[in-house]
PDB file of N, CA and C in Angstrom:
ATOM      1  N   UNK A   1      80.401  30.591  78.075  1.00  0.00           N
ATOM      2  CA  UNK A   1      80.476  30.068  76.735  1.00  0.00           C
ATOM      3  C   UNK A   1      80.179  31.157  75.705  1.00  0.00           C
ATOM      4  N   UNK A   2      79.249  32.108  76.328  1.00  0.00           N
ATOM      5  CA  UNK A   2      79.222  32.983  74.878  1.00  0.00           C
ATOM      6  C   UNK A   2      80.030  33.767  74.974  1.00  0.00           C
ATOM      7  N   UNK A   3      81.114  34.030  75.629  1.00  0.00           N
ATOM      8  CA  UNK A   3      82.058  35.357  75.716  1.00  0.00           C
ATOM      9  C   UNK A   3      82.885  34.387  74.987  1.00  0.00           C
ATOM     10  N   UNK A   4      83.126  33.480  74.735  1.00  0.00           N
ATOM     11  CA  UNK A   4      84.081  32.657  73.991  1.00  0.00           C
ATOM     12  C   UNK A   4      83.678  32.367  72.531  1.00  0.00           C
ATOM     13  N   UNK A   5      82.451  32.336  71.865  1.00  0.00           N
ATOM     14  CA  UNK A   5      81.800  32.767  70.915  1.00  0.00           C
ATOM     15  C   UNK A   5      81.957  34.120  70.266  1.00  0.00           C
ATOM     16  N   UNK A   6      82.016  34.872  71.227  1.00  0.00           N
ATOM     17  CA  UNK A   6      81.701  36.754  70.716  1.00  0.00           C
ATOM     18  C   UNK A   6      83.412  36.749  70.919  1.00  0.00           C
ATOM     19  N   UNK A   7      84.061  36.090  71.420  1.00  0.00           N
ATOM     20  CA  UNK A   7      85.458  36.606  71.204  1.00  0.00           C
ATOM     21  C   UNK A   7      86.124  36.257  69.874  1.00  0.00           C
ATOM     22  N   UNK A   8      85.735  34.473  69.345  1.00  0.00           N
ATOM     23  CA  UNK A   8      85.907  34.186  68.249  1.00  0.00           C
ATOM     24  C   UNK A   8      85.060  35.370  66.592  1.00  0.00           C
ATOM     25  N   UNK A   9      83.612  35.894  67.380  1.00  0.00           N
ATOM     26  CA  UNK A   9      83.098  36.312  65.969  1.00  0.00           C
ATOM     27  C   UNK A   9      84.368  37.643  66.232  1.00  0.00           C
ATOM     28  N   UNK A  10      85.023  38.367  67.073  1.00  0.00           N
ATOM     29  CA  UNK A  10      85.970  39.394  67.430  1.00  0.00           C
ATOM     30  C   UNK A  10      86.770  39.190  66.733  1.00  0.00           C
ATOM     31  N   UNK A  11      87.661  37.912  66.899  1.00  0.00           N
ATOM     32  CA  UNK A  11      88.575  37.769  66.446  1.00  0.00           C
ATOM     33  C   UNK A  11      88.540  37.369  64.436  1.00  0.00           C
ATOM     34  N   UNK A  12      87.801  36.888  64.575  1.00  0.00           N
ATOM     35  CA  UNK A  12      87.664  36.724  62.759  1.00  0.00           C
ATOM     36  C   UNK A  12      87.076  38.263  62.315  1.00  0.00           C
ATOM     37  N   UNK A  13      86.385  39.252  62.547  1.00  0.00           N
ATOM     38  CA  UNK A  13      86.311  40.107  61.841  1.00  0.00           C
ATOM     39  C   UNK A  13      86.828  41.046  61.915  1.00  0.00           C
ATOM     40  N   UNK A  14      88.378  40.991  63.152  1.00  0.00           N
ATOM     41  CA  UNK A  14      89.345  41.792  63.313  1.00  0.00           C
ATOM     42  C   UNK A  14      90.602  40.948  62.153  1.00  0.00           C
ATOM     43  N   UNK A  15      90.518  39.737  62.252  1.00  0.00           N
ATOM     44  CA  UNK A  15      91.904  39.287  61.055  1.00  0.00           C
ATOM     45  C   UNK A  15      90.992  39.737  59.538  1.00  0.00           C
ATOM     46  N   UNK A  16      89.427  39.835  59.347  1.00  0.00           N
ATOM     47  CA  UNK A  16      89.292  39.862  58.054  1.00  0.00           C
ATOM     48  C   UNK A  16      89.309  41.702  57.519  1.00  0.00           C
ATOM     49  N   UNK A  17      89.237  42.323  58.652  1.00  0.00           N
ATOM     50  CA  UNK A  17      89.143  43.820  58.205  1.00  0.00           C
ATOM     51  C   UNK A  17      91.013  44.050  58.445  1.00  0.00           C
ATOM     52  N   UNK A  18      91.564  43.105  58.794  1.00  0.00           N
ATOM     53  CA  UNK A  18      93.352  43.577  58.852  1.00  0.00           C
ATOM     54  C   UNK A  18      93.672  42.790  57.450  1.00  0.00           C
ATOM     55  N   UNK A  19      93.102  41.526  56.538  1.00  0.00           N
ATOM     56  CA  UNK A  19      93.444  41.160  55.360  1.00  0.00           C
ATOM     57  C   UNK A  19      92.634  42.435  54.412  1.00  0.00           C
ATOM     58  N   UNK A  20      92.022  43.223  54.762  1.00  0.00           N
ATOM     59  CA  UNK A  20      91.424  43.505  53.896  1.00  0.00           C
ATOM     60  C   UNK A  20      92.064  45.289  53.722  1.00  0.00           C
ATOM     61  N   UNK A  21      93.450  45.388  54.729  1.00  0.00           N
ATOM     62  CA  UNK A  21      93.810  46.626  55.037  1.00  0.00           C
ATOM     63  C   UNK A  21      95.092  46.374  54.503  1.00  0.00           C
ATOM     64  N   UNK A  22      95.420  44.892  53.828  1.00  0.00           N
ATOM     65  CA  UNK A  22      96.647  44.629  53.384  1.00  0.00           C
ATOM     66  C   UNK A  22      97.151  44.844  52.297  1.00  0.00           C
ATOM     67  N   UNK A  23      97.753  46.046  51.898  1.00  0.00           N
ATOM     68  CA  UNK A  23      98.417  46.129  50.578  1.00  0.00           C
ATOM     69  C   UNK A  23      99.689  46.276  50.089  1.00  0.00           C
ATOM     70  N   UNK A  24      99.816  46.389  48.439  1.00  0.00           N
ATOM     71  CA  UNK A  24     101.427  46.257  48.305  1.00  0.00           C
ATOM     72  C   UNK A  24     101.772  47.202  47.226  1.00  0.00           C
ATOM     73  N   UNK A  25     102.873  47.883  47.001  1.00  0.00           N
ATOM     74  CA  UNK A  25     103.381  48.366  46.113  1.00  0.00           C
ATOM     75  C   UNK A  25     104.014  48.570  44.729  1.00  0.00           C
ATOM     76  N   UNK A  26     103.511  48.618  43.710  1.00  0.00           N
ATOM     77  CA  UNK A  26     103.954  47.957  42.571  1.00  0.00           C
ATOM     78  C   UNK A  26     104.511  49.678  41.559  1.00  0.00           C
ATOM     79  N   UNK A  27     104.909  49.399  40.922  1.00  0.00           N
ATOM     80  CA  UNK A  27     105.010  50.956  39.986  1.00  0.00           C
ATOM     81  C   UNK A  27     104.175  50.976  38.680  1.00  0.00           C
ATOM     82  N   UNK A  28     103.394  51.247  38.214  1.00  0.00           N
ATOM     83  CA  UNK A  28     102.420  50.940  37.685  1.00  0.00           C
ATOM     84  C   UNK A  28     103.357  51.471  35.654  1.00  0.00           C
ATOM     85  N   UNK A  29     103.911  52.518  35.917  1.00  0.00           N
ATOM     86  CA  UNK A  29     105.260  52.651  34.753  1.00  0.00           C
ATOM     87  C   UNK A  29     105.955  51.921  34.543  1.00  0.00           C
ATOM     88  N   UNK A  30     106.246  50.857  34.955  1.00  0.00           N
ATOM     89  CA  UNK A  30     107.181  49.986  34.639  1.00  0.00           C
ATOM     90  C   UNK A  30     108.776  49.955  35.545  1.00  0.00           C
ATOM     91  N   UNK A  31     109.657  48.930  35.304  1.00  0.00           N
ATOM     92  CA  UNK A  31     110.944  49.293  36.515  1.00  0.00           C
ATOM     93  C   UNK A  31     111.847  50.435  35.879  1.00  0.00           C
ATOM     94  N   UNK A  32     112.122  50.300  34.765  1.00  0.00           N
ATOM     95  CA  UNK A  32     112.888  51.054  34.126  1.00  0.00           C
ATOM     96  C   UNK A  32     113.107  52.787  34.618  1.00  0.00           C
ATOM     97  N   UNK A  33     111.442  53.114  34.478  1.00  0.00           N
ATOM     98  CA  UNK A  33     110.959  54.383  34.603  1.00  0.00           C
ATOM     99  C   UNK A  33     110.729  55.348  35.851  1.00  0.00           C
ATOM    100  N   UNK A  34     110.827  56.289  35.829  1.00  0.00           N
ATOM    101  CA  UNK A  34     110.907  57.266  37.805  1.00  0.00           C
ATOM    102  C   UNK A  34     109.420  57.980  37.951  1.00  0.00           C
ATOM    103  N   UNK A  35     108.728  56.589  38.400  1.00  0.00           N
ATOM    104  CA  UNK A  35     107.359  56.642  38.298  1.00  0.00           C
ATOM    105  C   UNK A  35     106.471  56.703  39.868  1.00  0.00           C
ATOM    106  N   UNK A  36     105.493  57.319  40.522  1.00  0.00           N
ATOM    107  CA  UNK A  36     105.413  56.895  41.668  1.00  0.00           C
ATOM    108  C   UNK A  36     104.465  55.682  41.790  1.00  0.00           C
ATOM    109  N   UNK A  37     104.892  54.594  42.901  1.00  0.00           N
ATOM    110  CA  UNK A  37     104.039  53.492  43.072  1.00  0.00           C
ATOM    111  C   UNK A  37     103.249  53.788  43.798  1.00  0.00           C
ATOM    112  N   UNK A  38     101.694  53.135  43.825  1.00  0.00           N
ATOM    113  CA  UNK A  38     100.759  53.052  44.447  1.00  0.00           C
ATOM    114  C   UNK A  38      99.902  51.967  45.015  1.00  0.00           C
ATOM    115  N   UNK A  39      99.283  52.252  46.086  1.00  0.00           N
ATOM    116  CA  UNK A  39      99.318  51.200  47.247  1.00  0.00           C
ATOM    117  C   UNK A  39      98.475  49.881  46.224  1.00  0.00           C
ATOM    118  N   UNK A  40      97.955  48.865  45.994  1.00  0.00           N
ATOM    119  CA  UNK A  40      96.768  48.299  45.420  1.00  0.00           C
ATOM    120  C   UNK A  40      96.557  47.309  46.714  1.00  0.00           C
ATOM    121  N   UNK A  41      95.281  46.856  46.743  1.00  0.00           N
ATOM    122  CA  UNK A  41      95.082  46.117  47.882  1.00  0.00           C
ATOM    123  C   UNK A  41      95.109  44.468  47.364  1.00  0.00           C
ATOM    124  N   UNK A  42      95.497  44.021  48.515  1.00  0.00           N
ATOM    125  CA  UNK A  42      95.856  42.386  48.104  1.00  0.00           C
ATOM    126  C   UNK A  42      94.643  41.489  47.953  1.00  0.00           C
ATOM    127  N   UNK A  43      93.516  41.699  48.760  1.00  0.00           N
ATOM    128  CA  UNK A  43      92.395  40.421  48.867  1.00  0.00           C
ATOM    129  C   UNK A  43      91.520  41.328  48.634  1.00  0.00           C
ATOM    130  N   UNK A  44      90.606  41.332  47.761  1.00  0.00           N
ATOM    131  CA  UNK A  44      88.940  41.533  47.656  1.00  0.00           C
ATOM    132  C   UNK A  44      88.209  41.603  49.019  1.00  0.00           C
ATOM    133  N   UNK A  45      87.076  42.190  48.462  1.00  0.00           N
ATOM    134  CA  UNK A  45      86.637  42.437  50.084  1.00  0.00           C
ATOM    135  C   UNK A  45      86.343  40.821  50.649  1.00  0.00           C
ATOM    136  N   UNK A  46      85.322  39.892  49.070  1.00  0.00           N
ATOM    137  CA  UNK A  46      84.634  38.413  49.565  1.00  0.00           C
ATOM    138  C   UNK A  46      86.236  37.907  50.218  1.00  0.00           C
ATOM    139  N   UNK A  47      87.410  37.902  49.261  1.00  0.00           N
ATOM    140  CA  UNK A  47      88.100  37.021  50.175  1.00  0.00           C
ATOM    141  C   UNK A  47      88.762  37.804  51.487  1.00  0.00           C
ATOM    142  N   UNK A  48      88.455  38.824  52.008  1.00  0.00           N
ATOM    143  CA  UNK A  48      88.912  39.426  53.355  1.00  0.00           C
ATOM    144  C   UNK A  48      88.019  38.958  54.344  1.00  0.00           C
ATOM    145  N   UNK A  49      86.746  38.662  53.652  1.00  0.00           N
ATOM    146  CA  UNK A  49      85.349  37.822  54.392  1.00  0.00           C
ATOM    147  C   UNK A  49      86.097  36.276  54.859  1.00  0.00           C
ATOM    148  N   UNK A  50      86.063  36.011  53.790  1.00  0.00           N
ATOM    149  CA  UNK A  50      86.256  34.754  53.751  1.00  0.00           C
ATOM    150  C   UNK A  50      87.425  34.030  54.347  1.00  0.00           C
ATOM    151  N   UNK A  51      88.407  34.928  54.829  1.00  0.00           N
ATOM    152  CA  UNK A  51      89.965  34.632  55.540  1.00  0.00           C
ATOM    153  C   UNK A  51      89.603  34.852  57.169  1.00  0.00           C
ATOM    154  N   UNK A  52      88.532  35.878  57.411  1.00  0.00           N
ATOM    155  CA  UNK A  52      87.683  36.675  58.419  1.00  0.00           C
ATOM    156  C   UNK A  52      86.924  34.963  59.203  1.00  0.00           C
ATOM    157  N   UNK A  53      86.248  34.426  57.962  1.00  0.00           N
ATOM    158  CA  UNK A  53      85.172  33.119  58.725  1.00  0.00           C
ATOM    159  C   UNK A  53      86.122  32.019  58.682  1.00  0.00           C
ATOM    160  N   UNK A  54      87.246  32.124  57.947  1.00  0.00           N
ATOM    161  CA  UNK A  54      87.663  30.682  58.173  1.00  0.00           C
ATOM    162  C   UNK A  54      88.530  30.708  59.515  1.00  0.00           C
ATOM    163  N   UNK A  55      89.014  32.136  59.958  1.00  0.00           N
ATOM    164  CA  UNK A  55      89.666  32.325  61.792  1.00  0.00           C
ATOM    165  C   UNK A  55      88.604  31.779  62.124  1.00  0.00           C
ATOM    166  N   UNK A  56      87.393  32.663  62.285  1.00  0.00           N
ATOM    167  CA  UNK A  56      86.065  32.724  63.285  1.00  0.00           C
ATOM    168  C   UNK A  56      85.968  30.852  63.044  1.00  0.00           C
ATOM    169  N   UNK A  57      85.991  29.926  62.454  1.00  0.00           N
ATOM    170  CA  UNK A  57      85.478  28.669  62.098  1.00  0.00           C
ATOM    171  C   UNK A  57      86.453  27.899  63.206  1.00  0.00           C
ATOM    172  N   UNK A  58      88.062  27.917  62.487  1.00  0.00           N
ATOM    173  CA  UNK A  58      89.043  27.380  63.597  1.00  0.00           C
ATOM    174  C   UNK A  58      88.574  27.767  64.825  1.00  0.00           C
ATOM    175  N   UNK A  59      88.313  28.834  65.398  1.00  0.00           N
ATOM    176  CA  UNK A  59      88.443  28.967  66.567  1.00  0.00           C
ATOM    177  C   UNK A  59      87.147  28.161  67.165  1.00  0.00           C
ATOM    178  N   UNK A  60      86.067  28.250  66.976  1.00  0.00           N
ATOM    179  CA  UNK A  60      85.373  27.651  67.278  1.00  0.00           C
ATOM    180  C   UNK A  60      85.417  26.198  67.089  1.00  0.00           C
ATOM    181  N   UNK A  61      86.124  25.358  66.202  1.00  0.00           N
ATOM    182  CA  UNK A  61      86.176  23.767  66.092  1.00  0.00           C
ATOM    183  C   UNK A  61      87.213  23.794  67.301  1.00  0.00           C
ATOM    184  N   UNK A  62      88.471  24.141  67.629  1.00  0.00           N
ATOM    185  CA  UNK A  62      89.302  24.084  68.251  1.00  0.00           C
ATOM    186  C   UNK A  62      88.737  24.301  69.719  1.00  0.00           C
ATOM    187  N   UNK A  63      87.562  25.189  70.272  1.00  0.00           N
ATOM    188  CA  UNK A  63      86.822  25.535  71.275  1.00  0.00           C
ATOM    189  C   UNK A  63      86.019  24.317  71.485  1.00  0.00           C
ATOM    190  N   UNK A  64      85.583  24.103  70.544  1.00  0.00           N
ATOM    191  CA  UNK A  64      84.768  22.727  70.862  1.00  0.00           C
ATOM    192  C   UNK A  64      85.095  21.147  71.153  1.00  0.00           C
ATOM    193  N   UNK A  65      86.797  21.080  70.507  1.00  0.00           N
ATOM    194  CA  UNK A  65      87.207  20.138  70.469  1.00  0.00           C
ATOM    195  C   UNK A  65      88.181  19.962  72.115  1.00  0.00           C
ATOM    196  N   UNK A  66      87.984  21.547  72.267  1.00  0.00           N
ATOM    197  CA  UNK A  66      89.167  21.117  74.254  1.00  0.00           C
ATOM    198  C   UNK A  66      88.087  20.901  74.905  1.00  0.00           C
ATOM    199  N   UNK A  67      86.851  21.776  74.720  1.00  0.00           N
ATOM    200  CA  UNK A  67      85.823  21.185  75.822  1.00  0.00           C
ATOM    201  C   UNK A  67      84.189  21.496  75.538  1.00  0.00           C
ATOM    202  N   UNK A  68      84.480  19.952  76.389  1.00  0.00           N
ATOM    203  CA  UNK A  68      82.591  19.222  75.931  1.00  0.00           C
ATOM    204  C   UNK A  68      81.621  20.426  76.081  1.00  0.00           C
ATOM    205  N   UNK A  69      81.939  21.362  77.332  1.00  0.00           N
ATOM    206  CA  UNK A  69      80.832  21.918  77.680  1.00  0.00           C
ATOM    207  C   UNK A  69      80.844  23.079  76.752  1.00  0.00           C
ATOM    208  N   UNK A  70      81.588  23.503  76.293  1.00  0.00           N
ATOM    209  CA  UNK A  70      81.424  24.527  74.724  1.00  0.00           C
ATOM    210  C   UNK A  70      80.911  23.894  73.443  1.00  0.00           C
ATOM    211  N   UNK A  71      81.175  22.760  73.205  1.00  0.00           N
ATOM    212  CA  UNK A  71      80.419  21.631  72.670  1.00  0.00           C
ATOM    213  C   UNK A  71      79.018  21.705  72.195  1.00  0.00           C
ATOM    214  N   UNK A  72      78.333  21.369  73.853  1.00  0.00           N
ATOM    215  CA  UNK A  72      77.638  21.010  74.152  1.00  0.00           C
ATOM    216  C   UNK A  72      76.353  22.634  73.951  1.00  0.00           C
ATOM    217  N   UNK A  73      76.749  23.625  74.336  1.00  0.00           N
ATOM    218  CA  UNK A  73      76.152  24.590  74.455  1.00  0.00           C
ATOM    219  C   UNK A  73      76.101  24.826  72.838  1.00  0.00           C
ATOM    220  N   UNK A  74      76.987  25.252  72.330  1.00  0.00           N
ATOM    221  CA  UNK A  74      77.001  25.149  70.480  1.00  0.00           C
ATOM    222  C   UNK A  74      76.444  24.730  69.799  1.00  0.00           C
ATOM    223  N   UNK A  75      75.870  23.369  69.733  1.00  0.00           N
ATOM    224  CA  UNK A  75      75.525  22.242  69.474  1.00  0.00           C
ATOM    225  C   UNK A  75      74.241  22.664  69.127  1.00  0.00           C
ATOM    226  N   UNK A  76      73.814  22.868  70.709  1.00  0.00           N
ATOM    227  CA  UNK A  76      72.193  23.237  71.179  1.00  0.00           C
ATOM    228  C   UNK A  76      71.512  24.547  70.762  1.00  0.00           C
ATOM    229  N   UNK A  77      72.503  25.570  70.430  1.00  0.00           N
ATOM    230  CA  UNK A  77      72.120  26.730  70.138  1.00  0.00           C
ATOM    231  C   UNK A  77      71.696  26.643  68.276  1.00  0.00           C
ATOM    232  N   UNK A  78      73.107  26.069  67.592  1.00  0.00           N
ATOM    233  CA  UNK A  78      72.910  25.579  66.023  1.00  0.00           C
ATOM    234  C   UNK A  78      71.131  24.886  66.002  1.00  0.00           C
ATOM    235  N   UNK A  79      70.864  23.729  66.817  1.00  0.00           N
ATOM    236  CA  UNK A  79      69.717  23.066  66.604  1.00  0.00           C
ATOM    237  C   UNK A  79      68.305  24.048  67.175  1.00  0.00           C
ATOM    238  N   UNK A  80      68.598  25.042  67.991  1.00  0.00           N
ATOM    239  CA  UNK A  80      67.673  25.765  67.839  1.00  0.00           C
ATOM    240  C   UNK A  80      67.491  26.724  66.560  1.00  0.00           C
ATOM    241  N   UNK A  81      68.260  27.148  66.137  1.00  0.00           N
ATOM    242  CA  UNK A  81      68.393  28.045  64.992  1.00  0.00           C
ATOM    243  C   UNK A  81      67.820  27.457  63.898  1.00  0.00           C
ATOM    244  N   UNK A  82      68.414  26.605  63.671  1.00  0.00           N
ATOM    245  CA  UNK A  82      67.731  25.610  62.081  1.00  0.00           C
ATOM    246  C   UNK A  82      66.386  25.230  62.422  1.00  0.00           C
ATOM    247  N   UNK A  83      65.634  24.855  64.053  1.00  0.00           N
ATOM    248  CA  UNK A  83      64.246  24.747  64.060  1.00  0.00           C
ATOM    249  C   UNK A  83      63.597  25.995  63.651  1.00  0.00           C
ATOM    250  N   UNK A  84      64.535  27.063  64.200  1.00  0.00           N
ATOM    251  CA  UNK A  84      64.039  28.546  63.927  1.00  0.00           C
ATOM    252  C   UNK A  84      64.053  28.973  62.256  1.00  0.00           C
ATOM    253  N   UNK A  85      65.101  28.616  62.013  1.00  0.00           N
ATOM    254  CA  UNK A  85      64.985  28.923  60.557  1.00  0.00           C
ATOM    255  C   UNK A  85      64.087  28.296  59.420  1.00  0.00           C
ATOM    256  N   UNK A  86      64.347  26.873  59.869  1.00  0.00           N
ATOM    257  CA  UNK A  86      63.575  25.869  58.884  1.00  0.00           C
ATOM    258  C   UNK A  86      61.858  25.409  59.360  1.00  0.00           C
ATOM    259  N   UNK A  87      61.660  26.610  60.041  1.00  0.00           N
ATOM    260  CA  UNK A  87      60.134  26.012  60.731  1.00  0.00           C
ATOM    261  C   UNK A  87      59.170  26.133  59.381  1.00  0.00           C
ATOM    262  N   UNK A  88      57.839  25.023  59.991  1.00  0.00           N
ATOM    263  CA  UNK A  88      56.862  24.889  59.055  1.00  0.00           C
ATOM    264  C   UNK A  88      55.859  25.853  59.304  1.00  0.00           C
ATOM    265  N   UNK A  89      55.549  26.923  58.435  1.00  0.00           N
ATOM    266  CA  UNK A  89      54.782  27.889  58.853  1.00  0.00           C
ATOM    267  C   UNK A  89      53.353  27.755  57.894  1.00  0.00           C
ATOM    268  N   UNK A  90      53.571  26.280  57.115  1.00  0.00           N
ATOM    269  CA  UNK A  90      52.399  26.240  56.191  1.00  0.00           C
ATOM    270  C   UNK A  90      51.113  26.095  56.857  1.00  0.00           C
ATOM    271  N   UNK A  91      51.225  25.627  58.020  1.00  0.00           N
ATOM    272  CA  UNK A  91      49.851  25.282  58.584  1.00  0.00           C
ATOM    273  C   UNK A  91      48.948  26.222  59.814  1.00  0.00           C
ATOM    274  N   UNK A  92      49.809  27.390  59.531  1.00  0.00           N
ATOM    275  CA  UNK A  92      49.433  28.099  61.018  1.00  0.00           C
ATOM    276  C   UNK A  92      48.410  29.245  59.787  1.00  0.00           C
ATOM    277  N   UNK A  93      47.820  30.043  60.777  1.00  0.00           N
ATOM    278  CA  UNK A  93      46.032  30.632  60.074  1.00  0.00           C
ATOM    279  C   UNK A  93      46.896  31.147  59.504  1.00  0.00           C
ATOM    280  N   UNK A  94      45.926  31.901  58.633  1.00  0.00           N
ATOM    281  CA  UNK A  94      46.047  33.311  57.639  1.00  0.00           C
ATOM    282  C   UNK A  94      46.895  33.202  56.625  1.00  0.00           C
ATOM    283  N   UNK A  95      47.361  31.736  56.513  1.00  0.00           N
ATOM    284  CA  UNK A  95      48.097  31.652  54.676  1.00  0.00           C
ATOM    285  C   UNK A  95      47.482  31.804  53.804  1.00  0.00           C
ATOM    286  N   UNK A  96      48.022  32.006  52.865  1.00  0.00           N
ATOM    287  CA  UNK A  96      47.771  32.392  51.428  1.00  0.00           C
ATOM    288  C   UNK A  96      46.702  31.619  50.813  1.00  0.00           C
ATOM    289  N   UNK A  97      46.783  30.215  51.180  1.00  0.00           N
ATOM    290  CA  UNK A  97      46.239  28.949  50.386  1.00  0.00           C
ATOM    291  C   UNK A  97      44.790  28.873  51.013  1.00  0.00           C
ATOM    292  N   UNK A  98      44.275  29.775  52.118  1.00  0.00           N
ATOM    293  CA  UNK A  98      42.812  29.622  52.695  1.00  0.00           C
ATOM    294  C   UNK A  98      41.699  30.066  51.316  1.00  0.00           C
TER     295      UNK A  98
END
């Protein structure tokens, strides 16, 4: 299950560093004029991020939705994290408020 995780975070920050390598050509003189064009890039870096997590997101709903047991492991790892993140640390020694 986690090689299927680390392949999805792979795969989204390989499509968001290839949106973010995407550019186009414009002539900055106008059409008329025998000017040289230069490259400008198409997406910002946030939205090369952001094209980057919404692969990494599909792939993982789509992983979870063929099977339970990717699911299931996902699931459990998210609910450890948020205990981890959101723990109550007001009551353990040496706070501020002694």
């Amino acid at each position: 299950m986690g090689l299927v995780d680390l392949a999805a975070a792979l795969v989204g920050i390989g499509v968001g560093m290839w949106a973010a390598l995407l550019t186009y050509t414009y002539p900055p003189c106008g059409p008329n004029q025998l000017c040289i064009g230069f490259l400008a890039q198409r997406f910002t870096i946030w939205q090369s991020a952001l094209i980057g997590g919404a692969v990494l997101a599909t792939f993982v709903v789509v992983g979870a939705t063929v099977s339970t047991d990717f699911r299931r492991v996902n699931v459990g790892v998210a609910r450890k994290v948020a205990r981890w993140l959101f723990e109550d640390v007001s009551s353990t020694s040496g706070s501020i408020a002694e």
